[in-house]
PDB file of N, CA and C in Angstrom:
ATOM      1  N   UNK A   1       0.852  -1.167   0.000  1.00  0.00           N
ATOM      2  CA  UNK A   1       0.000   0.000   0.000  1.00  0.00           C
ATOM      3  C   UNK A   1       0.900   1.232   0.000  1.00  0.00           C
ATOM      4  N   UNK A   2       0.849   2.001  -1.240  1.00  0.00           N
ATOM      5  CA  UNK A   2       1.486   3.078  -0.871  1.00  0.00           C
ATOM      6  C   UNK A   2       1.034   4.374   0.165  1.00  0.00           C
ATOM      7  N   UNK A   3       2.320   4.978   0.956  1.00  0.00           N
ATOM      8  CA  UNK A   3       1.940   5.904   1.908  1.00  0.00           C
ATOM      9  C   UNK A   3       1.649   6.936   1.239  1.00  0.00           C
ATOM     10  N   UNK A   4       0.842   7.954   1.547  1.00  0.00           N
ATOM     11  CA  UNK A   4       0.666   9.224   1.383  1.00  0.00           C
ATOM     12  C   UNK A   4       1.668   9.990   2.554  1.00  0.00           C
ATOM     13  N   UNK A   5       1.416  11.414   1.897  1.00  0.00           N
ATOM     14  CA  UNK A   5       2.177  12.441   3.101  1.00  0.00           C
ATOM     15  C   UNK A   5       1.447  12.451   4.352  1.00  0.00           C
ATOM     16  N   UNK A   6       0.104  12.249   4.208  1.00  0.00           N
ATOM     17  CA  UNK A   6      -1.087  12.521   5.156  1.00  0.00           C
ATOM     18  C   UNK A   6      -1.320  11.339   5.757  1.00  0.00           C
ATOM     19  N   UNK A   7      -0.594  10.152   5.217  1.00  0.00           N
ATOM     20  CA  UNK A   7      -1.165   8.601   5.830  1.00  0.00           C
ATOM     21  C   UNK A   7      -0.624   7.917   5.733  1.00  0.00           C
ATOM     22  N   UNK A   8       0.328   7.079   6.641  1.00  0.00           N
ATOM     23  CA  UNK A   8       1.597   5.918   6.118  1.00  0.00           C
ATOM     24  C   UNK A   8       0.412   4.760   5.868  1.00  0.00           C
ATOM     25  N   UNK A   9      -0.388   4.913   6.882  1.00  0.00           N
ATOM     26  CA  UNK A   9      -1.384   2.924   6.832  1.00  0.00           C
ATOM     27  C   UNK A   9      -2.224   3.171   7.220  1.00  0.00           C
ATOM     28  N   UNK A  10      -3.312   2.599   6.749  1.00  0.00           N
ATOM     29  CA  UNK A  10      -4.975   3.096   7.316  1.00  0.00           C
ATOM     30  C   UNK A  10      -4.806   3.164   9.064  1.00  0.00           C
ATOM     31  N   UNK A  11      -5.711   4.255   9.611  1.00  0.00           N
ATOM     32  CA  UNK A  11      -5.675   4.756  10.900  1.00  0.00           C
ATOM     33  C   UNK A  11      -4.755   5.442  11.221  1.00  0.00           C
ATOM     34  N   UNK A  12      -3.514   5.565  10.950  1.00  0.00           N
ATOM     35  CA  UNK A  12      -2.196   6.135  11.566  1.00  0.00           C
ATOM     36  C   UNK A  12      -1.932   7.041  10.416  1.00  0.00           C
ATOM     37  N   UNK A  13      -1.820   7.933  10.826  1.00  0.00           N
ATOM     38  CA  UNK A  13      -1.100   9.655   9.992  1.00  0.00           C
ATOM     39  C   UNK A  13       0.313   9.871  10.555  1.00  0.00           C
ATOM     40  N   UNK A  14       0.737  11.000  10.039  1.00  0.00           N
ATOM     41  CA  UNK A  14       2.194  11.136  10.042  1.00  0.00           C
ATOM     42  C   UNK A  14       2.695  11.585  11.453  1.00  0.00           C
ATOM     43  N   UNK A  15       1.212  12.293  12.177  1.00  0.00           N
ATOM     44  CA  UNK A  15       1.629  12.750  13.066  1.00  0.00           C
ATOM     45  C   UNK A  15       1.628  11.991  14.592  1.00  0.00           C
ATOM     46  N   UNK A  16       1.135  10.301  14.102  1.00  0.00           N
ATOM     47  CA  UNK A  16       1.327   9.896  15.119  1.00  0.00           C
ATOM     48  C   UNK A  16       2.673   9.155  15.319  1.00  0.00           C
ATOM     49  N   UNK A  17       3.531   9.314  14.052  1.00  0.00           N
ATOM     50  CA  UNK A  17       4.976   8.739  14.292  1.00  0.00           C
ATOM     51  C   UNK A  17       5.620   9.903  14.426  1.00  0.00           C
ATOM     52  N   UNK A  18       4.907  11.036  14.632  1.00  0.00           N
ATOM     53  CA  UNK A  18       6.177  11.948  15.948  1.00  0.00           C
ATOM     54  C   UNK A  18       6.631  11.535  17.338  1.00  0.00           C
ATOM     55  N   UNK A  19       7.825  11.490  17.471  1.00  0.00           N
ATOM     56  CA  UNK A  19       8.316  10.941  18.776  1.00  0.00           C
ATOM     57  C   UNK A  19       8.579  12.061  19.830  1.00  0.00           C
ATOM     58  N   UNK A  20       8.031  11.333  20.826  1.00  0.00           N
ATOM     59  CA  UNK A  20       7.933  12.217  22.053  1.00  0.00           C
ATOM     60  C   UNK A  20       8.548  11.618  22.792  1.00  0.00           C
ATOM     61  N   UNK A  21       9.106  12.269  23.647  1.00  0.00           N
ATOM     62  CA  UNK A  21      10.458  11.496  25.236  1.00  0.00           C
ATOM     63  C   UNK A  21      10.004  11.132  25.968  1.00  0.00           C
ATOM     64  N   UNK A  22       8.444  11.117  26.774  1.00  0.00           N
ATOM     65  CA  UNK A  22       7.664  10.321  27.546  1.00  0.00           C
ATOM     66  C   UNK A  22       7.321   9.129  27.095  1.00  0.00           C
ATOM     67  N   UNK A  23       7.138   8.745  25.543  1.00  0.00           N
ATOM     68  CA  UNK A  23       6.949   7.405  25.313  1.00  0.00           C
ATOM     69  C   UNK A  23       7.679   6.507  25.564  1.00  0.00           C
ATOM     70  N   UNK A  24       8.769   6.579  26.197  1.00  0.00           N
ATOM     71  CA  UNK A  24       9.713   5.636  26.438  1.00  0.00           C
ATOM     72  C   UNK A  24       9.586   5.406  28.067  1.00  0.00           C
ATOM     73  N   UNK A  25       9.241   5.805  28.465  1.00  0.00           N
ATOM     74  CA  UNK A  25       9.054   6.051  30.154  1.00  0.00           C
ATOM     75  C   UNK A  25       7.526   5.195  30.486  1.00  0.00           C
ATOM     76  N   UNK A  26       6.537   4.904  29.497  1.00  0.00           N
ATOM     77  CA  UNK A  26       5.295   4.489  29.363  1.00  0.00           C
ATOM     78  C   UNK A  26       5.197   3.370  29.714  1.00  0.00           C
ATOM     79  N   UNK A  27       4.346   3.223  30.345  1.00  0.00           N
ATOM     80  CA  UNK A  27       4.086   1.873  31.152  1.00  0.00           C
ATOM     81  C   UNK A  27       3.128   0.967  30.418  1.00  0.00           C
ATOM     82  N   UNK A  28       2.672   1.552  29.682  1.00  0.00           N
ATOM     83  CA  UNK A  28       2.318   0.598  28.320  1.00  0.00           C
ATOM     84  C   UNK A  28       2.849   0.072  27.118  1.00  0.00           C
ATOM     85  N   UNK A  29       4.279   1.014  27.277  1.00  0.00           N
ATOM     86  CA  UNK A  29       5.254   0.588  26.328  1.00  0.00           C
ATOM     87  C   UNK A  29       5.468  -1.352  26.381  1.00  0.00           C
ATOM     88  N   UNK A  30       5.266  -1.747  25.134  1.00  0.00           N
ATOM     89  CA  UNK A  30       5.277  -3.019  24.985  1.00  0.00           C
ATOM     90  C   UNK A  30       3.870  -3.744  25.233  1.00  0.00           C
ATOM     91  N   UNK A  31       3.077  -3.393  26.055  1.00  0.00           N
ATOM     92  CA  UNK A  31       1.887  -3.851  25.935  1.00  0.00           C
ATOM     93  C   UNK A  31       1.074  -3.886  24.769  1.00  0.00           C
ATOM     94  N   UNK A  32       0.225  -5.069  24.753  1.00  0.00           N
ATOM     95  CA  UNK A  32      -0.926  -5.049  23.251  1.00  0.00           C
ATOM     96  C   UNK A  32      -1.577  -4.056  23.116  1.00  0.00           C
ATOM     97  N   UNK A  33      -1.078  -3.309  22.186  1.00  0.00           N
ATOM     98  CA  UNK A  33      -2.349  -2.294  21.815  1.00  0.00           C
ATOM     99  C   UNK A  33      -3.826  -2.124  21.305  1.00  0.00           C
ATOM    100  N   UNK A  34      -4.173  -3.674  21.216  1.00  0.00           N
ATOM    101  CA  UNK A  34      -5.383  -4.051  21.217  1.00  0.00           C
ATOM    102  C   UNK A  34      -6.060  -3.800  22.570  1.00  0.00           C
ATOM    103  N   UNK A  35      -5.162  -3.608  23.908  1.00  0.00           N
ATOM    104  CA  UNK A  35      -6.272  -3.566  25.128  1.00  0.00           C
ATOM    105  C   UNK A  35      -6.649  -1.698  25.212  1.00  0.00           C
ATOM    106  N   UNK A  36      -5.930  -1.315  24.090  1.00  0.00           N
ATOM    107  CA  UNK A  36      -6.265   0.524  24.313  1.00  0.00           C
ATOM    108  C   UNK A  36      -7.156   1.026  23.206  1.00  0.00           C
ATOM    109  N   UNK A  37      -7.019  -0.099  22.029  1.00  0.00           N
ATOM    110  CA  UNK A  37      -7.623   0.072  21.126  1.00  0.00           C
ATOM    111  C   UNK A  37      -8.777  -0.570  20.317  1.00  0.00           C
ATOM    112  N   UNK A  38      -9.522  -1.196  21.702  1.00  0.00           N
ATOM    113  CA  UNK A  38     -10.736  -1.781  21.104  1.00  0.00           C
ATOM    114  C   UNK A  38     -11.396  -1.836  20.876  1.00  0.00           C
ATOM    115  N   UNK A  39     -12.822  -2.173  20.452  1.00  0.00           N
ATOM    116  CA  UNK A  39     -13.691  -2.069  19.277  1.00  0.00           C
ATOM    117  C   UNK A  39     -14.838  -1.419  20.890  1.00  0.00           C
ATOM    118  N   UNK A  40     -15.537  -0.463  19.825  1.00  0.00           N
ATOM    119  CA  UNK A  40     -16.386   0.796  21.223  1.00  0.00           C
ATOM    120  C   UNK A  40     -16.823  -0.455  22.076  1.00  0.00           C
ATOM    121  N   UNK A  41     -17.673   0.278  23.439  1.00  0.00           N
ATOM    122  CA  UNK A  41     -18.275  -1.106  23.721  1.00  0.00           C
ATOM    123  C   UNK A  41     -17.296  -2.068  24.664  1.00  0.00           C
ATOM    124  N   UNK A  42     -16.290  -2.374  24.314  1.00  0.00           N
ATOM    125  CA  UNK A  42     -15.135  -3.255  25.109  1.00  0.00           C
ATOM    126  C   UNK A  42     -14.949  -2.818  26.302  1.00  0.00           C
ATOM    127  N   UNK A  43     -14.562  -3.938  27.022  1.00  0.00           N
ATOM    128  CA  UNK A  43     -13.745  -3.454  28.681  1.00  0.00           C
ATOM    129  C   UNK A  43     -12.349  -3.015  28.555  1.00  0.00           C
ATOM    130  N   UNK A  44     -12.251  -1.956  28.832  1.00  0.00           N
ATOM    131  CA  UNK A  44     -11.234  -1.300  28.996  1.00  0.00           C
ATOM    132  C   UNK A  44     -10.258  -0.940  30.383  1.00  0.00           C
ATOM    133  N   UNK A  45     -11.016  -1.710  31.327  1.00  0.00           N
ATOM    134  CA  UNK A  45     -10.485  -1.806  32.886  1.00  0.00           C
ATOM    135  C   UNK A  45      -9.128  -1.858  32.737  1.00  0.00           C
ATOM    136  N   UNK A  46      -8.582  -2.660  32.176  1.00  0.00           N
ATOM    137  CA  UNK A  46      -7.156  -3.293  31.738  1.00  0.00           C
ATOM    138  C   UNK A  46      -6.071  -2.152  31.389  1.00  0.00           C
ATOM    139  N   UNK A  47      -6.491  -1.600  29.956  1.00  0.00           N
ATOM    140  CA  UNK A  47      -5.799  -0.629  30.024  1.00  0.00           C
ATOM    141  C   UNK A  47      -5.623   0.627  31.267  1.00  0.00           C
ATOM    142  N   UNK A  48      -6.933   0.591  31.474  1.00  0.00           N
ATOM    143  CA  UNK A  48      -6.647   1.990  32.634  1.00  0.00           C
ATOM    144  C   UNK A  48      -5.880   1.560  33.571  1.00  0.00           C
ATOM    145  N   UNK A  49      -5.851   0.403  33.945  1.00  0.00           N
ATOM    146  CA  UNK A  49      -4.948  -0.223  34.985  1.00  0.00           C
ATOM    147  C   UNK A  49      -3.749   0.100  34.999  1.00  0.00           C
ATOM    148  N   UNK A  50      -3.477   0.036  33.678  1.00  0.00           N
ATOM    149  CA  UNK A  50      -1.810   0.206  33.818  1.00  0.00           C
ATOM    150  C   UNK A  50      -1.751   1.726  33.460  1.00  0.00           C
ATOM    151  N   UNK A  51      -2.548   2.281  32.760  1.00  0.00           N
ATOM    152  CA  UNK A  51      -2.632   3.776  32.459  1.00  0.00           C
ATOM    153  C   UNK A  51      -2.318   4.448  34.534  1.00  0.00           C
ATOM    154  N   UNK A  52      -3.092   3.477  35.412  1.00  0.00           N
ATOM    155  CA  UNK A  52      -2.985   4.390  36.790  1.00  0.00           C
ATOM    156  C   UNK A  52      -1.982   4.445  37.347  1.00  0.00           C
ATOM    157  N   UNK A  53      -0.794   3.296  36.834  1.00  0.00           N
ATOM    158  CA  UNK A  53       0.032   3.382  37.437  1.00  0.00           C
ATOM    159  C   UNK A  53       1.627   3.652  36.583  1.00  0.00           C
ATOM    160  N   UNK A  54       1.076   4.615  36.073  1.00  0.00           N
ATOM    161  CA  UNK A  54       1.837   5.144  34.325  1.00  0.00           C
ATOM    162  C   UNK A  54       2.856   6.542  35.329  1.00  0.00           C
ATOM    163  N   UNK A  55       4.138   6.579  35.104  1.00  0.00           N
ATOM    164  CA  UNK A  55       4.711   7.610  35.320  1.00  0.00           C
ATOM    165  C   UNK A  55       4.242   8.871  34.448  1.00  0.00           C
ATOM    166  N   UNK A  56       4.164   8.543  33.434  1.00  0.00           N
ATOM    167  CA  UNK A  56       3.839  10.085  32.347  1.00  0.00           C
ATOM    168  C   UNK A  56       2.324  10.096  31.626  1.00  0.00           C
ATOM    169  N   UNK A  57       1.006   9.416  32.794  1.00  0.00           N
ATOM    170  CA  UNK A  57       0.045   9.654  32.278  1.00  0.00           C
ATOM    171  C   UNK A  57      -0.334  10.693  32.352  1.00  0.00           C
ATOM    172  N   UNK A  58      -0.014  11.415  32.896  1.00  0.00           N
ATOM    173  CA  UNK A  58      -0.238  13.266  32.522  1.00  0.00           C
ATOM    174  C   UNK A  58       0.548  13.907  30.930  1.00  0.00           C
ATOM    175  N   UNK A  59       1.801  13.639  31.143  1.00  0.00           N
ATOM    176  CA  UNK A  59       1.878  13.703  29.531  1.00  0.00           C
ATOM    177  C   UNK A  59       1.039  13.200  28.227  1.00  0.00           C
ATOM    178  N   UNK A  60       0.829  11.904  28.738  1.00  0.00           N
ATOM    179  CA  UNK A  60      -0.001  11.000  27.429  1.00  0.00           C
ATOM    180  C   UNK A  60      -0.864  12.038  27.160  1.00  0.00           C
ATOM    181  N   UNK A  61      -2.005  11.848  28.504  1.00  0.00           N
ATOM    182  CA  UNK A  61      -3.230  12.347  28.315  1.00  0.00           C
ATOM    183  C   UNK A  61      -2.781  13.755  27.525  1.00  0.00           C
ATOM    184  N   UNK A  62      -1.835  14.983  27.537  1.00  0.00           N
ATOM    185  CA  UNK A  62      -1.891  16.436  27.592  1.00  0.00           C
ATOM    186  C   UNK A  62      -1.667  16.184  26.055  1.00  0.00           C
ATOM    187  N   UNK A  63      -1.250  15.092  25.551  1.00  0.00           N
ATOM    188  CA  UNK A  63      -0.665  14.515  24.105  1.00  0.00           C
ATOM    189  C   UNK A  63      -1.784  14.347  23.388  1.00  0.00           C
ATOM    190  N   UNK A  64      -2.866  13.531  23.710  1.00  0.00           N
ATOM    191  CA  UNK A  64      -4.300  12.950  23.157  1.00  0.00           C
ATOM    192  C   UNK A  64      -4.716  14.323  23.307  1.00  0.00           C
ATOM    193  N   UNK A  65      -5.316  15.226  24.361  1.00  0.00           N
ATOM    194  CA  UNK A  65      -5.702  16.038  23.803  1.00  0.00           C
ATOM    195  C   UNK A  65      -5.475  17.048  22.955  1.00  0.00           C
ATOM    196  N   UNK A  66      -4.642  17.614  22.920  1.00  0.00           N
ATOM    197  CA  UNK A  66      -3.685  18.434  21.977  1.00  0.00           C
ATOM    198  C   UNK A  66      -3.583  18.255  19.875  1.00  0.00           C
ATOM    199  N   UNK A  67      -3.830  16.657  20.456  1.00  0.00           N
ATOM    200  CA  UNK A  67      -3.843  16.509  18.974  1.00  0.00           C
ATOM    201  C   UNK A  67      -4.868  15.886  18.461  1.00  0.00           C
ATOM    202  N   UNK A  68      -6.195  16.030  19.354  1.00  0.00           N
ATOM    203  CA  UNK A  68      -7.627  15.631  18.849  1.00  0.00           C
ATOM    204  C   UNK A  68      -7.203  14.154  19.074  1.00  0.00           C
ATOM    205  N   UNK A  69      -7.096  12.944  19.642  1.00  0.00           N
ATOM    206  CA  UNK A  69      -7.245  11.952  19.075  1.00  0.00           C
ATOM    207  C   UNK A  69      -8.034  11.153  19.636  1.00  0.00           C
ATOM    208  N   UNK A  70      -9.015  10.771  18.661  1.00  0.00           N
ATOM    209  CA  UNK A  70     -10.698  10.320  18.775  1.00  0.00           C
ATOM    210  C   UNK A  70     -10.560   9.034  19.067  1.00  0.00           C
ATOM    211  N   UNK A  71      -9.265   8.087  19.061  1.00  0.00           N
ATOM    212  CA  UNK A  71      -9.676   6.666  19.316  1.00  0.00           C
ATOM    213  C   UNK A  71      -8.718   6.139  20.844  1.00  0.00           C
ATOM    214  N   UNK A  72      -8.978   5.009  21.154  1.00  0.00           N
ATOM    215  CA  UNK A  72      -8.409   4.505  22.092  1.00  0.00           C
ATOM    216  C   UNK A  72      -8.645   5.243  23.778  1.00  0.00           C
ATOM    217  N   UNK A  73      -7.253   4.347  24.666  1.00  0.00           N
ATOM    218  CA  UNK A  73      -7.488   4.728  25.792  1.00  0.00           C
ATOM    219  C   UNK A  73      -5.801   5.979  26.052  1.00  0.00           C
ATOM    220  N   UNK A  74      -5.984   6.803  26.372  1.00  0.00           N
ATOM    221  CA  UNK A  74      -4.953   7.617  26.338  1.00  0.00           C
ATOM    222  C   UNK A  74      -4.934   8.439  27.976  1.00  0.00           C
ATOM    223  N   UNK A  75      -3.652   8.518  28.073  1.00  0.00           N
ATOM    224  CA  UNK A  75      -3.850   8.744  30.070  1.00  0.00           C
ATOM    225  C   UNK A  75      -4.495   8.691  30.950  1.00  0.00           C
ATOM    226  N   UNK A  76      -5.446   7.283  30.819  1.00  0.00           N
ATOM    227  CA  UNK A  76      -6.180   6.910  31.530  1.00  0.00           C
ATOM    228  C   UNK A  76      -8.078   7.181  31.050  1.00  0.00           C
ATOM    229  N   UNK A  77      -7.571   7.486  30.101  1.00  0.00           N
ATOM    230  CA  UNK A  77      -9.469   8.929  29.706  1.00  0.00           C
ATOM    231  C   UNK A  77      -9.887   7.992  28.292  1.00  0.00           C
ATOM    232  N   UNK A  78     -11.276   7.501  28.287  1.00  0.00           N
ATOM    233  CA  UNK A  78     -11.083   7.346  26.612  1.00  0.00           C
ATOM    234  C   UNK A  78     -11.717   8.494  26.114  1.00  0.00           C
ATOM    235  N   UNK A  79     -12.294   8.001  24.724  1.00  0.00           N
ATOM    236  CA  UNK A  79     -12.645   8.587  24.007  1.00  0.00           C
ATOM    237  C   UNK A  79     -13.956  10.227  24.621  1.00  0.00           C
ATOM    238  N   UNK A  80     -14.828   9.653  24.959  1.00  0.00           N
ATOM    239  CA  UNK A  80     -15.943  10.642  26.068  1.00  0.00           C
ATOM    240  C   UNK A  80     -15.288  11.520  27.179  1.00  0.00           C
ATOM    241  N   UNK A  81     -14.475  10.267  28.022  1.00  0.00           N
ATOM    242  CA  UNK A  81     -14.241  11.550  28.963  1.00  0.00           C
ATOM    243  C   UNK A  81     -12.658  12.689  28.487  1.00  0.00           C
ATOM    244  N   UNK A  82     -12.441  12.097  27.762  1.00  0.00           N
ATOM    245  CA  UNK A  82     -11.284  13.211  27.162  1.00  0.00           C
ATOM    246  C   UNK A  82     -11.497  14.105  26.556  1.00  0.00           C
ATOM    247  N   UNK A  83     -12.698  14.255  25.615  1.00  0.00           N
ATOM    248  CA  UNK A  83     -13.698  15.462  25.172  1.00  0.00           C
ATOM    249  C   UNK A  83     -13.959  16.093  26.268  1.00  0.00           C
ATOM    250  N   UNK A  84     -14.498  15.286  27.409  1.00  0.00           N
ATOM    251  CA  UNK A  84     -15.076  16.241  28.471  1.00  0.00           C
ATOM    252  C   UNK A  84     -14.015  16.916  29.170  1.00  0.00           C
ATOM    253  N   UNK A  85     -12.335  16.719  29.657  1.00  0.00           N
ATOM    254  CA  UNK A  85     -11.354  16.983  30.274  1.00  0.00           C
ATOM    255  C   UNK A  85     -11.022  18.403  28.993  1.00  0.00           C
ATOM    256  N   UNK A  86     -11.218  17.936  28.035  1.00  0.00           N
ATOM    257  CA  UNK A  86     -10.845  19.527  26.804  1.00  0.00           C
ATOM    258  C   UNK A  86     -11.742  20.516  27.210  1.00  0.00           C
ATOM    259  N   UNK A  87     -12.724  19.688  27.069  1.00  0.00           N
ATOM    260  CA  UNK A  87     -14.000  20.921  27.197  1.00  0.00           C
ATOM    261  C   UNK A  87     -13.325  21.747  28.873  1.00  0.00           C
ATOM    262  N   UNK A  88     -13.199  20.747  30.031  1.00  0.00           N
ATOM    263  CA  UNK A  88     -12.718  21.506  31.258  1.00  0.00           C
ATOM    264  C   UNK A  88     -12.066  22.808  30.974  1.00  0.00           C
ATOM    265  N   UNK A  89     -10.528  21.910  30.516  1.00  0.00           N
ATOM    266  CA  UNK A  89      -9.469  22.488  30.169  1.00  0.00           C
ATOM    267  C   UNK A  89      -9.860  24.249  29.399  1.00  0.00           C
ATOM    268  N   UNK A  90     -10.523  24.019  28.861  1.00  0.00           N
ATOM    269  CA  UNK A  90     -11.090  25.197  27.930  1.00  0.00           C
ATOM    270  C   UNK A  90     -11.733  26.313  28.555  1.00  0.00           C
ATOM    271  N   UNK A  91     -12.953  25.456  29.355  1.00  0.00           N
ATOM    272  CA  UNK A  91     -13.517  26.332  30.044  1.00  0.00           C
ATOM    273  C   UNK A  91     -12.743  27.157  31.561  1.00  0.00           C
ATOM    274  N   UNK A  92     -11.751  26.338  32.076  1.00  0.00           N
ATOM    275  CA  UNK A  92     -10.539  26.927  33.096  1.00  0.00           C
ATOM    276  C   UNK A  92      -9.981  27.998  32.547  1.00  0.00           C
ATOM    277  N   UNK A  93      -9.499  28.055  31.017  1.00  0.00           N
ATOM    278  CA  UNK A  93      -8.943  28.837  30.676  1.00  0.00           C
ATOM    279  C   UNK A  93      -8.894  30.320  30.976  1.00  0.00           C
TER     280      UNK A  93
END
């Protein structure tokens, strides 16, 4: 499949192979990304689990929101309550 500038592989854009220095510190690093990224609907207990006991889940999360990203489990928040933590964030402002 050829990449575009805008899309190496269906789901993933260019900007999620920007590297950031907290990903290495991630306590999900190496874990299946099927338990962050599963189909709506799924138990997601699992991931948050290790999301709670994540050194840089404050980074993740400040990462997901920043760059809109609509899928998965990201510093502990999925998809709903991370809209709602922007919306906070916004309204603190």
């Amino acid at each position: 499949m050829p990449a575009s500038d805008h899309q190496l592989i269906e789901g993933i854009g260019v900007r999620d192979m920007v590297e950031t220095p907290w990903v290495a510190d991630a306590a999900c690093a190496g874990a299946d990304p099927a338990l962050f990224f599963g189909d709506p609907g799924t138990d997601s207990s699992e991931a948050k689990a290790i999301c709670a006991r994540c050194p840089v889940r404050t980074e993740c999360l400040d990462f997901a929101i920043a760059t809109h990203e609509r899928f998965g489990i990201w510093g502990g928040l999925g998809q709903k309550a991370r809209r709602d933590e922007a919306r906070r964030r916004r309204q603190a402002a």
